[in-house]
Protein backbone atom coordinates (compact mmCIF):
# COMPACT_ATOMS: atom_id res chain seq x y z
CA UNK A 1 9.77 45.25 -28.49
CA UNK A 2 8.22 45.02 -25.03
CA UNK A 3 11.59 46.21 -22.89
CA UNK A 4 10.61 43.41 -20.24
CA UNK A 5 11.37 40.47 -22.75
CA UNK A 6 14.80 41.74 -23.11
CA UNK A 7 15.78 38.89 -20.45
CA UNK A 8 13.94 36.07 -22.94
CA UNK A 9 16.97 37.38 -25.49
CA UNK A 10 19.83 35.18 -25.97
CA UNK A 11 23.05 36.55 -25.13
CA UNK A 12 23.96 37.23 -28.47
CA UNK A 13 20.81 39.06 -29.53
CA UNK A 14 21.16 41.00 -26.36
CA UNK A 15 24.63 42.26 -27.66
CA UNK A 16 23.27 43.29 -31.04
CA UNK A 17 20.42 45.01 -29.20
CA UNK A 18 22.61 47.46 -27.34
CA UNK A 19 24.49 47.69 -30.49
CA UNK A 20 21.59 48.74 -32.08
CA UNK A 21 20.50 51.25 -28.76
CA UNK A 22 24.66 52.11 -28.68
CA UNK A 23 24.53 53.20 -32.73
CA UNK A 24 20.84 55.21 -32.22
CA UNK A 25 22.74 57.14 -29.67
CA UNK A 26 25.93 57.80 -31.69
CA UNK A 27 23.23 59.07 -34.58
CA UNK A 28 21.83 61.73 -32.98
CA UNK A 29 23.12 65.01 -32.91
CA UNK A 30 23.76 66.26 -29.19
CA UNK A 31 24.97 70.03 -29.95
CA UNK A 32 27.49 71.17 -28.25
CA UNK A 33 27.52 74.78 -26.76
CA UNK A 34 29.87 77.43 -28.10
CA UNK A 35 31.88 77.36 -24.61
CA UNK A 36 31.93 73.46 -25.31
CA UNK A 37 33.33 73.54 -28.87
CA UNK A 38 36.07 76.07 -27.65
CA UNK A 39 36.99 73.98 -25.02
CA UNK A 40 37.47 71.09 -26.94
CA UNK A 41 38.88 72.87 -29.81
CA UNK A 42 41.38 74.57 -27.04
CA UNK A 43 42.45 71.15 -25.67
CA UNK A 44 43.01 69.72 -29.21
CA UNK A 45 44.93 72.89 -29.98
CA UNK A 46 47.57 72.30 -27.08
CA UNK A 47 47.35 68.59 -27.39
CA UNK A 48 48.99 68.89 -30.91
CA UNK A 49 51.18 71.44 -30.01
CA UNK A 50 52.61 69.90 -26.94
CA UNK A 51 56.59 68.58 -26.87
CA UNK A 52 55.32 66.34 -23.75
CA UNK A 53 53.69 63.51 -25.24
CA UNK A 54 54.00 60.35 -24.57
CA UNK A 55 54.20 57.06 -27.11
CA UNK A 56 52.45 54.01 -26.40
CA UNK A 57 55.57 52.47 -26.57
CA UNK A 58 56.94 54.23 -24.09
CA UNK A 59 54.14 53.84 -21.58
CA UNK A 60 53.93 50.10 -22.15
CA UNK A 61 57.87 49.95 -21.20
CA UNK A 62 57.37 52.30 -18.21
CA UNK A 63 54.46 49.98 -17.06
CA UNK A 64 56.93 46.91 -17.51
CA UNK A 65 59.42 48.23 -15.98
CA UNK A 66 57.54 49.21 -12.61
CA UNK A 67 55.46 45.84 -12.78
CA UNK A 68 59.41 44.13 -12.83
CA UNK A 69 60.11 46.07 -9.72
């Protein structure tokens, strides 16, 4: 496809195009450094491990509440 006739594309084949481009993108395999994975692997680590999360719940009543206010 010629990248200028994207404009001649109704709105709904537009969507599906950058669907397609979107899932391309998701496909590839972008490697991640070693620092990388053990930073993310780190950050998982204390994410499961932490005693301060928060529900959705709770965040959607906090959020209420101040939007009452």
């Amino acid at each position: 496809m010629d990248l200028q006739n994207y404009r001649d594309l109704s709105t709904s084949e537009k969507v599906l195009l950058v669907e397609e481009i979107w899932d391309s993108i998701a496909e590839d395999k972008m490697a991640l450094t070693k620092q990388q994975k053990e930073l993310l692997d780190d950050r998982l680590k204390t994410y499961r491990t932490s005693s301060k999360r928060t529900t959705w719940e709770t965040i959607k009543k906090n959020v209420r509440a101040k939007k009452a206010k």
